[in-house]
Protein backbone atom coordinates (compact mmCIF):
# COMPACT_ATOMS: atom_id res chain seq x y z
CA UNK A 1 -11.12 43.95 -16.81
CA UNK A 2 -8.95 41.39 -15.37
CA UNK A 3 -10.70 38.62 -12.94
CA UNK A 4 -8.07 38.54 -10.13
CA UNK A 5 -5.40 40.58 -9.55
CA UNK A 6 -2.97 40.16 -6.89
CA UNK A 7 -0.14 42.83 -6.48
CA UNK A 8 2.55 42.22 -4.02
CA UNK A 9 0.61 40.35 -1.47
CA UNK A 10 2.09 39.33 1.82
CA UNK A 11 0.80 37.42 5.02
CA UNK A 12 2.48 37.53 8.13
CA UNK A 13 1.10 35.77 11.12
CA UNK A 14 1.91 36.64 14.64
CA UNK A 15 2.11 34.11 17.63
CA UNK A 16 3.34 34.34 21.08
CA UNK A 17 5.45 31.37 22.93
CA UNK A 18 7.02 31.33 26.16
CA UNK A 19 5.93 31.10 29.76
CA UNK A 20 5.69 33.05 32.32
CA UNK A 21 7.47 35.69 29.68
CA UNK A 22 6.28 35.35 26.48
CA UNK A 23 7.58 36.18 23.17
CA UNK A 24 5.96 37.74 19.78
CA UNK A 25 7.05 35.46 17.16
CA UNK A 26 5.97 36.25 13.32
CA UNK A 27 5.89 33.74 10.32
CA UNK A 28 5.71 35.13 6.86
CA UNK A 29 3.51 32.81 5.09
CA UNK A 30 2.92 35.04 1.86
CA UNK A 31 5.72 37.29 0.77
CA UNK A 32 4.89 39.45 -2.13
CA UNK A 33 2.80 37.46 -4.46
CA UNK A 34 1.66 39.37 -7.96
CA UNK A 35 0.05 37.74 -10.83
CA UNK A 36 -3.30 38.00 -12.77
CA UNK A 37 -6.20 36.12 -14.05
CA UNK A 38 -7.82 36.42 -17.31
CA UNK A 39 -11.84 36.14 -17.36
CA UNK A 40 -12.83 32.64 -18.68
CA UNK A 41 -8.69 31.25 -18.00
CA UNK A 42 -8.11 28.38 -16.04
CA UNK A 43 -5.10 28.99 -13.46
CA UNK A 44 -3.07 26.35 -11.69
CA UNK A 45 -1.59 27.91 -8.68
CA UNK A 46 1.06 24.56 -7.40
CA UNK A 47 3.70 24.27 -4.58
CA UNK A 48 4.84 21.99 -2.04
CA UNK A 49 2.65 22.05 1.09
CA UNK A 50 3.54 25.81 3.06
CA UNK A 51 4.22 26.90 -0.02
CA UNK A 52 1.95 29.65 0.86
CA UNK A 53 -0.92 28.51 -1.65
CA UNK A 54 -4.49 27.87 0.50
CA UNK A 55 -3.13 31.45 2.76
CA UNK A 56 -3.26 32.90 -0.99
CA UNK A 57 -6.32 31.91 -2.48
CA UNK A 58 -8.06 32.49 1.39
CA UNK A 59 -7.00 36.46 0.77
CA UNK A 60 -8.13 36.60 -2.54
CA UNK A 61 -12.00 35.23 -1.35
CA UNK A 62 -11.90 37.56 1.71
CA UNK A 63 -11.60 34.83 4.33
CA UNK A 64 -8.14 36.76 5.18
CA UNK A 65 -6.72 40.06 5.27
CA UNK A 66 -3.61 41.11 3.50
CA UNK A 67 -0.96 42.23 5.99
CA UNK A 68 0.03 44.30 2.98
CA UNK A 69 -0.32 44.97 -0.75
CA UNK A 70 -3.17 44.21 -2.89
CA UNK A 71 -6.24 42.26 -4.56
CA UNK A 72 -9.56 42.43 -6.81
CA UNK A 73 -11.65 40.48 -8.13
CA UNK A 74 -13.12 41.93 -11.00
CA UNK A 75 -12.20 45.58 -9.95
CA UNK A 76 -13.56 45.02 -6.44
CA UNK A 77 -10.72 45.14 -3.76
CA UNK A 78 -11.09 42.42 -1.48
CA UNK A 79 -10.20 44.15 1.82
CA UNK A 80 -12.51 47.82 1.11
CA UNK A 81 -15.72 45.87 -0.67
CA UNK A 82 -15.20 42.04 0.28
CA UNK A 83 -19.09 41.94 0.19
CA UNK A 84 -19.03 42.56 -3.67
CA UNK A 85 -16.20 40.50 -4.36
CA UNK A 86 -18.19 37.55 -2.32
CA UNK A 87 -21.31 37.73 -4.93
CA UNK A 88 -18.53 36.76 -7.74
CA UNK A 89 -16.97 33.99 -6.42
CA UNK A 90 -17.58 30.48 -5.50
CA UNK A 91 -15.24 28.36 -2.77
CA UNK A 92 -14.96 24.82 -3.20
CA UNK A 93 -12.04 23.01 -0.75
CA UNK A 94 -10.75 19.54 -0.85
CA UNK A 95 -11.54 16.85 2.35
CA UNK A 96 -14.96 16.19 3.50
CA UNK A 97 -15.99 19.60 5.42
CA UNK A 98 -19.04 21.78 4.51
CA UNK A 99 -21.47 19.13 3.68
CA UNK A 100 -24.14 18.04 5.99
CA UNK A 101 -23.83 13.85 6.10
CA UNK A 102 -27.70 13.68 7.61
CA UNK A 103 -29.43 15.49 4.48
CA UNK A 104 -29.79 14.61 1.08
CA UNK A 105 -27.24 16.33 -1.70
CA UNK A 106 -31.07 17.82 -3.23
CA UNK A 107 -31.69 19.27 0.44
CA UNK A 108 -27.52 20.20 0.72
CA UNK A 109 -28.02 22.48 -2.41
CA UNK A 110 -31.65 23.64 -1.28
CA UNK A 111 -30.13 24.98 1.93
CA UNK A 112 -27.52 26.68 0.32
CA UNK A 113 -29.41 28.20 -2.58
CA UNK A 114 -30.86 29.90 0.72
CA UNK A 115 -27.40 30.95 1.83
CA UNK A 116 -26.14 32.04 -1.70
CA UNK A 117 -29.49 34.23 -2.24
CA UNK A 118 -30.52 32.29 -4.77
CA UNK A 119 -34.35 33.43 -5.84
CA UNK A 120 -36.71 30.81 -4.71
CA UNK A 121 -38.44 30.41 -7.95
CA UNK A 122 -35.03 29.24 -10.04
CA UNK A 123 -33.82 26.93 -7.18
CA UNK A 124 -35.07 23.82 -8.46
CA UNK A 125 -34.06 24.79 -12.05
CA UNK A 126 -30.62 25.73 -10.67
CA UNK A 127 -30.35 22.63 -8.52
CA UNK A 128 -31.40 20.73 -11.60
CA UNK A 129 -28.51 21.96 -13.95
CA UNK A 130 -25.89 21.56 -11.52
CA UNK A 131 -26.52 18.30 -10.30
CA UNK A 132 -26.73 16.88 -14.33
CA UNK A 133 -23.42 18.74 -15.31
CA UNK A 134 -21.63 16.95 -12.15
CA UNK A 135 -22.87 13.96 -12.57
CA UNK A 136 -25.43 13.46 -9.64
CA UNK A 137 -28.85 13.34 -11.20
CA UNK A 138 -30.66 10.47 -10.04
CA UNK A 139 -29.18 10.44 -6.85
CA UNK A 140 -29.50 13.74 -5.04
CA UNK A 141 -32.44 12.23 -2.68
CA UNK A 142 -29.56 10.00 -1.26
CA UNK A 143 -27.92 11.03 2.03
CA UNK A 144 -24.69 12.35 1.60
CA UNK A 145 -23.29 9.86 4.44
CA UNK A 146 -23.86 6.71 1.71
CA UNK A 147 -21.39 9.05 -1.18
CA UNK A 148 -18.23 8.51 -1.88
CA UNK A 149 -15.40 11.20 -1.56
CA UNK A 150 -15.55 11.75 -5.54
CA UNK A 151 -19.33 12.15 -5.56
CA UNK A 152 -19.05 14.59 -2.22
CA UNK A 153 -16.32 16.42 -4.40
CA UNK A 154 -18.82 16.66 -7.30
CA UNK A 155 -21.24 18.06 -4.76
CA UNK A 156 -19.17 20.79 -3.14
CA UNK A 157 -18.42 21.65 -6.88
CA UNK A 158 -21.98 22.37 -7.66
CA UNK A 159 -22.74 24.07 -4.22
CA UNK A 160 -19.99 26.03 -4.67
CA UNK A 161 -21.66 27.02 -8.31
CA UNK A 162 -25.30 27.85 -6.44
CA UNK A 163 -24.86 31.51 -7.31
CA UNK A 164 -23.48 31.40 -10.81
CA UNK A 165 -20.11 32.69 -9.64
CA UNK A 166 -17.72 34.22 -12.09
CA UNK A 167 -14.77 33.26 -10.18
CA UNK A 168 -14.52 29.85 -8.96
CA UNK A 169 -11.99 28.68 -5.92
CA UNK A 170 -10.45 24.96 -6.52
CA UNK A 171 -8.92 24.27 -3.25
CA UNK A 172 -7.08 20.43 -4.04
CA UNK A 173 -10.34 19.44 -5.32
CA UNK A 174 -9.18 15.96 -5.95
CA UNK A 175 -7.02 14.90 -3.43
CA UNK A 176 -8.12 11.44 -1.51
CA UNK A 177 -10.22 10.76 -4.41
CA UNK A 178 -9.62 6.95 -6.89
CA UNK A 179 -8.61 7.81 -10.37
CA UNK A 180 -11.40 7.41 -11.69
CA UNK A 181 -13.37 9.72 -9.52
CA UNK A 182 -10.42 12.09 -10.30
CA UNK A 183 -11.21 11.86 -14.05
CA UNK A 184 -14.57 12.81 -13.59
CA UNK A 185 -13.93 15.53 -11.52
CA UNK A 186 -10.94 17.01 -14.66
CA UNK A 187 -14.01 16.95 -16.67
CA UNK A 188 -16.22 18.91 -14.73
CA UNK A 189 -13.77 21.36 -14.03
CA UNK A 190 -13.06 21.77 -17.92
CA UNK A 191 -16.55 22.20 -18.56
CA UNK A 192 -16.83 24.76 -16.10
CA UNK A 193 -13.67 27.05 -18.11
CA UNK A 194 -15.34 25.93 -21.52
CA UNK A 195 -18.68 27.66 -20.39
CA UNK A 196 -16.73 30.76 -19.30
CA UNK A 197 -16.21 30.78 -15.56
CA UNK A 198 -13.28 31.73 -14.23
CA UNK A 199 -11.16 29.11 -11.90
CA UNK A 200 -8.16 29.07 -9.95
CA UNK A 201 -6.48 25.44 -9.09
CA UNK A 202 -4.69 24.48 -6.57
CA UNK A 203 -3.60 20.89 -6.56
CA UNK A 204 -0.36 18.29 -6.05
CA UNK A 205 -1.33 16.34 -9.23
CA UNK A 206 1.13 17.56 -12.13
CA UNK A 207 -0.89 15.57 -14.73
CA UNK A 208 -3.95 17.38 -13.32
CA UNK A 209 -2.41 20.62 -13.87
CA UNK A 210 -0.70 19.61 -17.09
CA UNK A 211 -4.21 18.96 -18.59
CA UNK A 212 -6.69 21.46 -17.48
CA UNK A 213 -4.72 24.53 -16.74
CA UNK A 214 -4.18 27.68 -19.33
CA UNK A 215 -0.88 28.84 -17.07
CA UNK A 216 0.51 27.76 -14.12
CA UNK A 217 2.15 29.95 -11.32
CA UNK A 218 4.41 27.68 -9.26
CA UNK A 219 4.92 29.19 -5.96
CA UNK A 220 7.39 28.18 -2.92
CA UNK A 221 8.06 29.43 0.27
CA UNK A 222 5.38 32.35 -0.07
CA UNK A 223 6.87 33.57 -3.27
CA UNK A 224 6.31 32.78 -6.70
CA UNK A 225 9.54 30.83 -8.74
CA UNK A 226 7.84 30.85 -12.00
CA UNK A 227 4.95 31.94 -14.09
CA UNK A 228 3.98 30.01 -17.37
CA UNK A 229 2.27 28.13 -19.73
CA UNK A 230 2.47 24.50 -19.20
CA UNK A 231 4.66 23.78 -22.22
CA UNK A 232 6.81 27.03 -21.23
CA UNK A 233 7.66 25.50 -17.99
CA UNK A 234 8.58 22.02 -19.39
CA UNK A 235 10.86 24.15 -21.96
CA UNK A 236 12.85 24.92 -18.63
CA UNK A 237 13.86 21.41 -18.77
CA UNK A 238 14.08 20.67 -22.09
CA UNK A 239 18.11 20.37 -21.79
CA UNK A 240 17.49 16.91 -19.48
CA UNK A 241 17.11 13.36 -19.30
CA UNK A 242 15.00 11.80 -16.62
CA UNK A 243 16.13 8.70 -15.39
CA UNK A 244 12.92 6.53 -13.32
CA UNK A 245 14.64 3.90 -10.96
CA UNK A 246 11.98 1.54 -9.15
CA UNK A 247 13.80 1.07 -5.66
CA UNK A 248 13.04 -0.52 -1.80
CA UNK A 249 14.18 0.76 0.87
CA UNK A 250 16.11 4.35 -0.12
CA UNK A 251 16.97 6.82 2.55
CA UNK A 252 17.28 10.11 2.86
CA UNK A 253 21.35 9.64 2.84
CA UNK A 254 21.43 7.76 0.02
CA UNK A 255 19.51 10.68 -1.57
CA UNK A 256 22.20 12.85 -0.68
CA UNK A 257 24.86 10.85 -2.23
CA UNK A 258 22.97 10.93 -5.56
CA UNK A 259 22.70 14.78 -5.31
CA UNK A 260 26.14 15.34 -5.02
CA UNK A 261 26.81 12.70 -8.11
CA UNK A 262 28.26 15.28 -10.45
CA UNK A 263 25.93 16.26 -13.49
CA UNK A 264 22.76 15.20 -11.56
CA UNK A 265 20.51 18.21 -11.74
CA UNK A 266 17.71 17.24 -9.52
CA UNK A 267 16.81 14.26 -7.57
CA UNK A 268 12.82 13.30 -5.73
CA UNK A 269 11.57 10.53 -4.59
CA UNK A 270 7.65 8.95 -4.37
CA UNK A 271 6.60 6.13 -1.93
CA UNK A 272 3.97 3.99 -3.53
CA UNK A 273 3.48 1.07 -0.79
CA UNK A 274 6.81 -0.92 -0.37
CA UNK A 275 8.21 0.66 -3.50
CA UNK A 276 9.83 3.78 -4.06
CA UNK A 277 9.97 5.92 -7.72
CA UNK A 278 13.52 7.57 -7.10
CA UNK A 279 13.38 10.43 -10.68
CA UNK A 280 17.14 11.37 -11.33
CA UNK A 281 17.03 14.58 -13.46
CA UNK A 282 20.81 15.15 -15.71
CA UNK A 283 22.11 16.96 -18.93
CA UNK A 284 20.67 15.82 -22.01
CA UNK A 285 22.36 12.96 -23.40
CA UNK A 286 24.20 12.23 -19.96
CA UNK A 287 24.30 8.35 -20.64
CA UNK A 288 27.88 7.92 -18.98
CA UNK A 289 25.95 9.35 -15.29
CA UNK A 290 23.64 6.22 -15.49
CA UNK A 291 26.90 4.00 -13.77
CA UNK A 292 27.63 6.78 -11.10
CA UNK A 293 23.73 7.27 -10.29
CA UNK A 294 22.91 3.79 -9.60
CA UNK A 295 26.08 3.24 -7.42
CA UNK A 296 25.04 5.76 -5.54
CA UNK A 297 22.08 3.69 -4.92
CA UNK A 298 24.37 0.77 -4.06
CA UNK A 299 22.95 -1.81 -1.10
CA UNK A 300 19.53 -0.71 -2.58
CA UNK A 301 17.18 -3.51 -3.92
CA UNK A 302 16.69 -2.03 -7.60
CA UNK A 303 13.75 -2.34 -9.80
CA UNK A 304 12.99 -1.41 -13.32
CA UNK A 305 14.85 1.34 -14.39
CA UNK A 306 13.60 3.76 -17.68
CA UNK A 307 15.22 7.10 -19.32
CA UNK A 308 12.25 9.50 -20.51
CA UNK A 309 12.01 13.16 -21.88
CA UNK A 310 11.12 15.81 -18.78
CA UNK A 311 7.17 16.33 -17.98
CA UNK A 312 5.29 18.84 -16.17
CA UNK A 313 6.40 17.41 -12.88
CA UNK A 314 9.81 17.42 -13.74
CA UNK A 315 10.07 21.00 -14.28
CA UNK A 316 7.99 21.81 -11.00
CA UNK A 317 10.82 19.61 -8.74
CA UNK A 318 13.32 21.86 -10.15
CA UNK A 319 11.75 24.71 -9.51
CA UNK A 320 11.04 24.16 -6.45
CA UNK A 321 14.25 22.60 -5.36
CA UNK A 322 15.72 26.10 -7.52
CA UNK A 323 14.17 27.89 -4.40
CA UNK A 324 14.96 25.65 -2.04
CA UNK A 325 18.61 26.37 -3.04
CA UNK A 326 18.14 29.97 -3.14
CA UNK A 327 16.54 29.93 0.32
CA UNK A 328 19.63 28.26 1.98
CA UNK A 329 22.35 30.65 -0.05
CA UNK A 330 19.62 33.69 1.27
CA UNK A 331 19.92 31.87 4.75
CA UNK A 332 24.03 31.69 4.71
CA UNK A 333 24.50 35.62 3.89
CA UNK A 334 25.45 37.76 6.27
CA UNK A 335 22.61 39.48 8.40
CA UNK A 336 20.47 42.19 6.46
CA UNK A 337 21.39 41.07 3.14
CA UNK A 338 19.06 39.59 1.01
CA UNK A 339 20.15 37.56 -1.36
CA UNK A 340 16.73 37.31 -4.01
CA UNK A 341 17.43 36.33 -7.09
CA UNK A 342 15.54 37.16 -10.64
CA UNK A 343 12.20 34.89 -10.99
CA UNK A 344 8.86 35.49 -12.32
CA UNK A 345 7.10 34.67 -16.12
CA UNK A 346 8.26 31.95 -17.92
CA UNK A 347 9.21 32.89 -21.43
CA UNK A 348 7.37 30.61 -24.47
CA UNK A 349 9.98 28.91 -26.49
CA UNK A 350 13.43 29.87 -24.94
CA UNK A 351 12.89 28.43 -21.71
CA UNK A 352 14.50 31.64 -20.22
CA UNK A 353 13.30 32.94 -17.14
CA UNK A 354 12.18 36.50 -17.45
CA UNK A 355 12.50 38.39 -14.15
CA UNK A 356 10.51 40.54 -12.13
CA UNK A 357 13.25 41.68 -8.80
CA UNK A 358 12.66 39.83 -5.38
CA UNK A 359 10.60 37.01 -6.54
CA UNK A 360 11.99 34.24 -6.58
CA UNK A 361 14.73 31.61 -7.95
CA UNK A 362 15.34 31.14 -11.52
CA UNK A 363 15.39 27.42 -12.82
């Protein structure tokens, strides 16, 4: 039996603007998302933010209905039994909500324990093993107001673990959180798949996702664009260089201008403080582009600039900008047309994208 299953999911939410008429306006947030989970895998489920990934994982642990299609957890459907499906699952989101500052983390997981059902007589064995396998014993009579964001994330890890759920939630469990605390947190979550339970991952940090996950569904603007191992979806960019220019100061034109460079395949950028990472993505062994790329960037004070093979991040930008593409082509055709192209699973070694219809853009 499969842990989750998702079959053609969609999410539609309805709002109404205007005054004194109003209007009904509807945003598709979801659009017919399929993919399953393994028992014991560990599933990275990425995207730009609206991508469509917290509305996702919020219908698959009941918090939202399906507008239409389909999902279990472990055979239980999570709109006709979300009771059952709530036994077998644990939630744990990124940010600083569903603590209480004033208690102690030992009274945090006491009061939950309550919540979750938890028998009274293994509580403080229960609280016991989760607060040593995230790190916290010796400090769970502090109040949770003195932790730090990486020890509150440790906490909401093992609260969400109260009720030894097979199916555990990882809503951007890191995000805010130093590198270090960030480490310890990869850790915890390995340990977690290594023992058997079953987690889904959300997160923004490619490394992240790189290093724990099994496979990785990348999805973008409510669909999913590709469906893979890690190492599958680098082999979608195995044919390209990476060029890493350390700029100041690059705008959103200038952007532009190395886009339409030709043989550039991809172009992102990352602020870091004053400095910018500008990642040029070309055909493999494009040496000659490296004199039209940076005078594109001309009037731009230039840093170091490196050449590297593609990572996991790499392949993710192209995916996604792959959709973004196929979005705007959908958005030019003529009314009632739709324009989807073939997406879907991610073969092994070819780098070929294997299609399932309507979901998605092929890299």
């Amino acid at each position: 039996m499969l842990a989750i299953e998702a079959d053609a999911l969609r999410r539609t939410y309805t709002s109404r603007t205007g005054w004194p008429k109003s209007r009904r306006t509807e945003s598709e947030a979801v659009r017919g998302v399929t993919f399953d989970v393994a028992p014991g895998e560990l599933f990275g489920l990425l995207g730009p933010n609206g991508a469509g990934k917290t509305t996702t994982i919020k219908m698959l642990n009941t918090l939202l209905l399906p507008t239409s299609g389909t999902a279990r957890v472990f055979g239980h459907d999570v709109a006709r039994d979300p009771v059952a499906v709530r036994r077998r699952i644990g939630y744990v989101f990124g940010g600083d909500r569903g603590l209480y500052d004033r208690l102690s983390a030992l009274d945090n997981l006491r009061y939950f324990a309550e919540l979750y059902g938890v028998p009274a007589r293994a509580q403080k064995r229960r609280i016991t093993e989760l607060l040593d396998l995230v790190g916290l014993l010796g400090r769970e009579k502090e109040k949770v107001e003195g932790y730090s964001r990486g020890m509150r994330q440790r906490l909401h890890i093992a609260r969400g673990l109260l009720h030894r759920p097979d199916v555990l939630f990882l809503d951007e469990p890191s995000i805010g959180v130093d590198p270090v605390a960030a480490r310890d947190l990869r850790r915890t979550v390995a340990d977690l798949a290594a023992t058997g339970t079953t987690v889904l991952l959300t997160t923004h940090y490619m490394a992240e996702a790189d290093e724990l996950c099994d496979r990785i569904a990348v999805i973008a603007g409510g669909r999913i664009r590709a469906l893979g191992t890690p190492d599958s979806l680098k082999s979608l960019v195995r044919e390209r260089d990476v060029l890493e220019i350390e700029a100041y100061g690059v705008d959103e034109e200038r952007l532009d201008r190395l886009r339409r460079v030709p043989g550039v395949r991809g172009v992102a950028a990352e602020d870091r403080g004053a400095l910018q990472t500008v990642t040029v993505q070309t055909g493999r062994g494009a040496a000659e582009l490296h004199g039209p790329v940076l005078a594109a960037l001309q009037g731009v004070r230039l840093g170091r600039v490196t050449s590297r093979e593609p990572s996991l991040e790499d392949a993710y930008i192209a995916i996604v900008e792959g959709a973004d593409a196929a979005t705007v082509t959908g958005t030019a055709t003529s009314a009632g047309t739709h324009t989807g192209t073939s997406a879907g699973t991610v073969g092994g070694g070819a780098g070929a994208v294997e299609g399932t219809a309507s979901q998605g853009a092929a890299v």
